[in-house]
Structure formats: C-alpha cells, structure tokens
Protein backbone atom coordinates (compact mmCIF):
# COMPACT_ATOMS: atom_id res chain seq x y z
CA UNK A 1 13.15 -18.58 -22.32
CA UNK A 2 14.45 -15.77 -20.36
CA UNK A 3 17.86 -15.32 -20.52
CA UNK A 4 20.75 -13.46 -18.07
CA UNK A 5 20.96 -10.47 -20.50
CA UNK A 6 17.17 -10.30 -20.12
CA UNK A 7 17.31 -10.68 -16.52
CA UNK A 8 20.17 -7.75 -16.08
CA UNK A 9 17.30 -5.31 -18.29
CA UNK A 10 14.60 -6.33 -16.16
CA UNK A 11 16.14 -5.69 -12.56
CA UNK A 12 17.92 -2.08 -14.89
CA UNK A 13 14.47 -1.16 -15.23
CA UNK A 14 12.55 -1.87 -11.83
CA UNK A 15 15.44 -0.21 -10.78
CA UNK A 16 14.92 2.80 -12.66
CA UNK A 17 11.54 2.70 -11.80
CA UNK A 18 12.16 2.86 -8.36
CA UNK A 19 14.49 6.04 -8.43
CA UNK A 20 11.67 7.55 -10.59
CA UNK A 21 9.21 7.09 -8.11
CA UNK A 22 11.40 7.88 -5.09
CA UNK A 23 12.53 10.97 -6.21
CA UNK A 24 8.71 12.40 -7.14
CA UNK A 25 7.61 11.07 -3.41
CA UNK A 26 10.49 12.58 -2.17
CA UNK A 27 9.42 15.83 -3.86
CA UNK A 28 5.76 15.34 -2.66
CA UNK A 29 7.48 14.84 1.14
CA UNK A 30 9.67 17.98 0.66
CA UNK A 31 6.70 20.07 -0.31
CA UNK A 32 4.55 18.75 2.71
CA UNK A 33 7.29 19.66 4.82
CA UNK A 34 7.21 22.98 3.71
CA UNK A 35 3.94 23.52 5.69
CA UNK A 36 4.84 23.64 9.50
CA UNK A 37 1.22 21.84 10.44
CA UNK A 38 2.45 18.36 8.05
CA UNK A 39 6.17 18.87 8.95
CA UNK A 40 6.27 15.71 11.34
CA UNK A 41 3.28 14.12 9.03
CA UNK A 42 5.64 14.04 6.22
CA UNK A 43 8.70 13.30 7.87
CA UNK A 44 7.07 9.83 9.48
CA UNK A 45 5.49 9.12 6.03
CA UNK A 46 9.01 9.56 4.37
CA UNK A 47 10.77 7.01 6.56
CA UNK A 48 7.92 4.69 6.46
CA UNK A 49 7.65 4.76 2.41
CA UNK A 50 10.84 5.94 1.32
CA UNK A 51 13.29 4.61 4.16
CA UNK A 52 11.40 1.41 5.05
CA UNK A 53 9.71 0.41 1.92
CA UNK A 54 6.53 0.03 3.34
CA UNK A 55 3.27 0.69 1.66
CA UNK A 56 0.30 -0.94 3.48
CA UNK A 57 -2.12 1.13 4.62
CA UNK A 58 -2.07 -0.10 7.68
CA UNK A 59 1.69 1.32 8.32
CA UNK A 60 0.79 4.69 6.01
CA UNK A 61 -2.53 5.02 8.75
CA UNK A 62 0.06 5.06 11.62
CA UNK A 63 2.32 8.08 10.13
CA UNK A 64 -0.81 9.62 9.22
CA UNK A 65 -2.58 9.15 12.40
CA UNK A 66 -0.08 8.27 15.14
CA UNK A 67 -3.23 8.89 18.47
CA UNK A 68 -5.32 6.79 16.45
CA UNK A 69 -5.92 3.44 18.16
C-alpha cells in the first residue's frame, strides 16, 4: 500500500532526478554553444529538450536538421 509520505519521496526524487539531468544537458548545450558552427544547433535542441520537454526523435531530428524534409 503506498502511502502519502511515500508518494511526497517519490515525486522528491523524480524531481531531483530531473534537475540532475537538466543541469548536465544544460552543460552539454553550453559546451555546444561554445562552437560557433552548433551555436543555433544547440540553442534549438535546448528549447526543444530542456524548455519544452520533448524527447522524440522526431522533434530532436527537427533541431538537428531544420532543411530536412
């Protein structure tokens, strides 16, 4: 039986989870931006992972490839 105490630790965690794995893409996107060639590359893959919450590929493709049809 899951209780609201168990409940409040679950959602502590996924949300600590999250902030961990924001904050190491958000290093990954900083470095890419470093490089003037990936600068708009990383910015649209940012928004679209970090900003929007949006992983599927199909989305990632589009930041990645944004002439592609």
């Amino acid at each position: 039986m899951t209780t609201p105490a168990d409940k409040e630790m679950d959602e502590a965690l996924r949300q600590k989870v999250k902030s961990v794995s924001a904050t190491i893409l958000g290093e990954f996107f900083d470095e890419l931006a470093k490089d003037q060639s990936l600068a708009d590359v990383a910015s649209k893959l940012r928004k679209t992972v970090l900003d929007e919450s949006v992983f599927a590929e199909s989305a990632i493709r589009a930041a990645l490839f944004p002439d592609a049809p």
